[in-house]
Protein backbone atom coordinates (compact mmCIF):
# COMPACT_ATOMS: atom_id res chain seq x y z
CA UNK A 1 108.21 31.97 -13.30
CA UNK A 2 107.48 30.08 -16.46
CA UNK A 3 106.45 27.33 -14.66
CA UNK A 4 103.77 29.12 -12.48
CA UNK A 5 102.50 30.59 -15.81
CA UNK A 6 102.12 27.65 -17.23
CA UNK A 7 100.36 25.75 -14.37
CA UNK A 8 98.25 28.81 -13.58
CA UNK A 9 97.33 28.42 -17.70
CA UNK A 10 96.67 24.39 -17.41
CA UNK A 11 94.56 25.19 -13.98
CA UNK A 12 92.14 27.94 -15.80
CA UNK A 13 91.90 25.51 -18.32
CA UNK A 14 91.06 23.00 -16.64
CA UNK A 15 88.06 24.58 -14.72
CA UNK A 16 87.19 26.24 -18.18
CA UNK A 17 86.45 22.91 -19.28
CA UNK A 18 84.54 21.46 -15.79
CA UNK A 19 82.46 24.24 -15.68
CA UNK A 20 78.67 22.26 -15.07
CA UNK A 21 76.26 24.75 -16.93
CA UNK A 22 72.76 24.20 -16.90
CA UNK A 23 71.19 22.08 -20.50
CA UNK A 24 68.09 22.22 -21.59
CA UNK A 25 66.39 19.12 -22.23
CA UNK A 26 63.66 18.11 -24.29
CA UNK A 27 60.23 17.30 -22.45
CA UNK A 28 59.16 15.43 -25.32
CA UNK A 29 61.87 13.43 -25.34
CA UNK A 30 61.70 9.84 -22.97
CA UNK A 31 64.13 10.05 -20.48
CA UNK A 32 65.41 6.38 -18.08
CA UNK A 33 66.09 7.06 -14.49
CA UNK A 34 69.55 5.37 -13.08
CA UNK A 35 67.72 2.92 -10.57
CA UNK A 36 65.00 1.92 -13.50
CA UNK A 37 61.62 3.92 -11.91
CA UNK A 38 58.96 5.38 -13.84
CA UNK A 39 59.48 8.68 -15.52
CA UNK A 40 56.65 11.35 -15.65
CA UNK A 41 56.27 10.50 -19.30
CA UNK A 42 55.73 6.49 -18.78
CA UNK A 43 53.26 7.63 -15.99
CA UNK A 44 51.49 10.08 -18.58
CA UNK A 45 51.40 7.73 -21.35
CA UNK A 46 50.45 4.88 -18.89
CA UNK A 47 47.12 6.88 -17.96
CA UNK A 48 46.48 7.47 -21.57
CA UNK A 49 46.31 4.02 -22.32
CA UNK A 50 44.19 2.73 -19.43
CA UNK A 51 41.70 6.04 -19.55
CA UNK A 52 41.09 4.88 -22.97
CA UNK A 53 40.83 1.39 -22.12
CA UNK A 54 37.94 2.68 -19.30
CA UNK A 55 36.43 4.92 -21.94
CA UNK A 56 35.79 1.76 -24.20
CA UNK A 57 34.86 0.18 -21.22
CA UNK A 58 31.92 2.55 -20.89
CA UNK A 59 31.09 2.36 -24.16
CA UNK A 60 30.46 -1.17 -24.52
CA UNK A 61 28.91 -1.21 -21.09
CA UNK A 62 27.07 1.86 -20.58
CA UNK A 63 25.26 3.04 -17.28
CA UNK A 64 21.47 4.20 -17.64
CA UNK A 65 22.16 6.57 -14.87
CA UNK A 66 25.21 7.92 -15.84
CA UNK A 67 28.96 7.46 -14.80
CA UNK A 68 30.22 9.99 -11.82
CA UNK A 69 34.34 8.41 -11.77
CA UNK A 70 36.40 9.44 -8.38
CA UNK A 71 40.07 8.71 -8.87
CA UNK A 72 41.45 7.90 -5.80
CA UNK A 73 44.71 8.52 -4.42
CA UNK A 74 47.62 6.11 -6.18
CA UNK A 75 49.27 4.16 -4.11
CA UNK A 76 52.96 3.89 -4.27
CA UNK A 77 54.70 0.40 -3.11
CA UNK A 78 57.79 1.13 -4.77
CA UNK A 79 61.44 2.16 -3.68
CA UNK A 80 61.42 5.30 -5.47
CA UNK A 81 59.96 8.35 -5.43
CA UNK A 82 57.13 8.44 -8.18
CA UNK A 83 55.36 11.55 -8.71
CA UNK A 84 51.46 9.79 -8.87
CA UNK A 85 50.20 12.96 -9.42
CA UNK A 86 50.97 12.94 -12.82
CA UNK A 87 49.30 10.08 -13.96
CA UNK A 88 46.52 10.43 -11.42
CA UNK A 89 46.15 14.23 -13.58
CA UNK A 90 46.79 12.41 -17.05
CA UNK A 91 43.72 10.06 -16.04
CA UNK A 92 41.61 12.94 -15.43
CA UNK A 93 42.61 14.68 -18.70
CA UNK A 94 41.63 11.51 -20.72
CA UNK A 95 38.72 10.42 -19.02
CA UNK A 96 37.07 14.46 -19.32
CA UNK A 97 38.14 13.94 -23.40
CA UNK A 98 35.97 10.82 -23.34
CA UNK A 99 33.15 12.80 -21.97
CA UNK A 100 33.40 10.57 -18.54
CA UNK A 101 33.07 13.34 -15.43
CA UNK A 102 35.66 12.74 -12.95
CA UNK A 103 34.77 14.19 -9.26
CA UNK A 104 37.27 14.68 -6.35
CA UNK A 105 35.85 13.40 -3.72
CA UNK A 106 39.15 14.50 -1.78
CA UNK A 107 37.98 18.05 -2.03
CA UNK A 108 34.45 17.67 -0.17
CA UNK A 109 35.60 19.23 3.28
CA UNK A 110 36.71 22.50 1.47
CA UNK A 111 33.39 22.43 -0.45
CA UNK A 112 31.21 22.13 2.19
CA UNK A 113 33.16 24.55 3.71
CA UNK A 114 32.74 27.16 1.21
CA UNK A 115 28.65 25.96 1.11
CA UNK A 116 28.53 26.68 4.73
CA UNK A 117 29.83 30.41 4.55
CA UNK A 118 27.80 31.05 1.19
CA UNK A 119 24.64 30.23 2.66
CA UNK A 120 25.61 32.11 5.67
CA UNK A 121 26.52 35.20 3.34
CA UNK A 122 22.82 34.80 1.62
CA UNK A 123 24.46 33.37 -1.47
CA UNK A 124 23.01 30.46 -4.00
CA UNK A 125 25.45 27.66 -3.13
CA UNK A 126 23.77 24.67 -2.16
CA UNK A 127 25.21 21.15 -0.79
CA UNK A 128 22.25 19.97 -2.99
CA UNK A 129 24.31 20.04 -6.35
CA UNK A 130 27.28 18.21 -4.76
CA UNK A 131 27.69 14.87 -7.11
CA UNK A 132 28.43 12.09 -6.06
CA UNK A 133 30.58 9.16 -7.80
CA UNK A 134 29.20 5.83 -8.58
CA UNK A 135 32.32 4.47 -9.27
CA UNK A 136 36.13 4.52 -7.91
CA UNK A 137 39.24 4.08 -9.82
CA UNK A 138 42.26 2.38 -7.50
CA UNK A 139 45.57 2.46 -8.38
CA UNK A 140 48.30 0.64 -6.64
CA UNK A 141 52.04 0.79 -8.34
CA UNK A 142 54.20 -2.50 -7.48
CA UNK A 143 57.76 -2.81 -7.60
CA UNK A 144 59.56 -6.15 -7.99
CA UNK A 145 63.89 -6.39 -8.55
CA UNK A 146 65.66 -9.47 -9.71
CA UNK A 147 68.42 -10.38 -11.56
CA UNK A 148 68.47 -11.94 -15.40
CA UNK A 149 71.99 -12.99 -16.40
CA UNK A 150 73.86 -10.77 -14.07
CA UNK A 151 71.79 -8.04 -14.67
CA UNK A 152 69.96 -6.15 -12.26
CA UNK A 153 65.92 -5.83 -13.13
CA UNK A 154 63.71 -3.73 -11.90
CA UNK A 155 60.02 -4.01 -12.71
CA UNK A 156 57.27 -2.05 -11.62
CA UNK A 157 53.34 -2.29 -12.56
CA UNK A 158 50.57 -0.13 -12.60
CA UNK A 159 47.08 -2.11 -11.10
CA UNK A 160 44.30 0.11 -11.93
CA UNK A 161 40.76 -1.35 -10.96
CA UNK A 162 37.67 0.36 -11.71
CA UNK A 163 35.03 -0.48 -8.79
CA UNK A 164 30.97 0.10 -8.94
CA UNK A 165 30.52 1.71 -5.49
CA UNK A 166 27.00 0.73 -5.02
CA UNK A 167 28.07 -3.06 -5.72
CA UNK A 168 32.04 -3.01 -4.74
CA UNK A 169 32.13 -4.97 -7.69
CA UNK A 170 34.99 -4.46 -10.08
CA UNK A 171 33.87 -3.28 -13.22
CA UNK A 172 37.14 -3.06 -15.06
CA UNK A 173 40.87 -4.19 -13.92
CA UNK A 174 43.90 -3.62 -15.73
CA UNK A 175 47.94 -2.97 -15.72
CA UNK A 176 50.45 -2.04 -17.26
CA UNK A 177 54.00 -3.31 -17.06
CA UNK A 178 57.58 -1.72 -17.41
CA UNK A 179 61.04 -3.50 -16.65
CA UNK A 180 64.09 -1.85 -16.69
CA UNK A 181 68.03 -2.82 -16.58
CA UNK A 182 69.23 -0.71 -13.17
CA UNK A 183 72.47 1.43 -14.11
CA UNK A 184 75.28 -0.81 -12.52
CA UNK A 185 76.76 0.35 -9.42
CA UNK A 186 74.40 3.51 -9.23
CA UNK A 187 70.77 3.68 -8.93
CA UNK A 188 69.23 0.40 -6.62
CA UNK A 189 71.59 -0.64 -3.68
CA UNK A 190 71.31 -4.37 -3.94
């Protein structure tokens, strides 16, 4: 009987102690995934950085009839799954605080859409005040994996090219760069 009492006291214990409750964790605070890809904040701080670098851009290079920016849709040529999102909303953010109006091109068939059944209503909304961009911001994010003394490296890069789309010239190019050790064992299978 003692025995069974003291198991049953080791087993509660035991689970006592491997309980998994939730913890809160600070947003603020830069977080590494296991297989090395970019976190939300490297993606936020990366679009920071490069809407900056385009704001300066503009600055020194001004247009006389005025800069209409379209961010297009990031493409992902990584492994992992990388919310673009987030930096494709942190570019927004920064270019609007550098006085730079962004327009979402992506958006147009709901627009016209709402144009259509406003002027059918006998409303004001006209396909007249629609803007359009004169230039396009593409963003492709690479992802390359080798191994430095042992170690497993994964690096991945943000291309961001700013294109005049009356020209297709490109106006502004620029990347950013992060390498990471991969957790061994865990993370990226190879």
């Amino acid at each position: 009987m003692l025995r069974i009492l003291f198991i049953l006291t080791i087993s509660i214990f035991f689970f006592q102690n491997c309980e998994s409750t939730p913890k809160r964790l600070d947003a603020n605070e830069d977080k590494v995934s296991d297989s090395g890809g970019l976190t939300r904040q490297e993606l936020e701080i990366a679009a920071v950085k490069i809407g900056k670098d385009v704001i300066v851009h503009f600055k020194k290079n001004p247009n006389p009839k005025g800069v209409g920016l379209a961010i297009l849709q990031t493409k992902n040529d990584t492994s992992e799954q990388i919310p673009t999102e987030v930096f494709e909303n942190a570019l927004v953010a920064t270019m609007l605080s550098g006085k730079i109006s962004t327009i979402r091109t992506d958006k147009r068939a709901e627009q016209l859409k709402e144009i259509k059944l406003s002027q059918q209503l006998g409303t004001d909304l006209s396909a007249a005040n629609l803007k359009s961009p004169n230039y396009f911001i593409r963003t492709s994010i690479d992802e390359n994996m080798f191994r430095s003394g042992g170690d497993k490296i994964v690096e991945q890069v943000l291309n961001v090219e700013l294109l005049s789309i009356e020209t297709g010239e490109v106006a502004f190019s620029n990347k950013q760069t992060y390498r990471k050790q991969a957790v061994s064992n865990r993370g990226v299978g190879w």
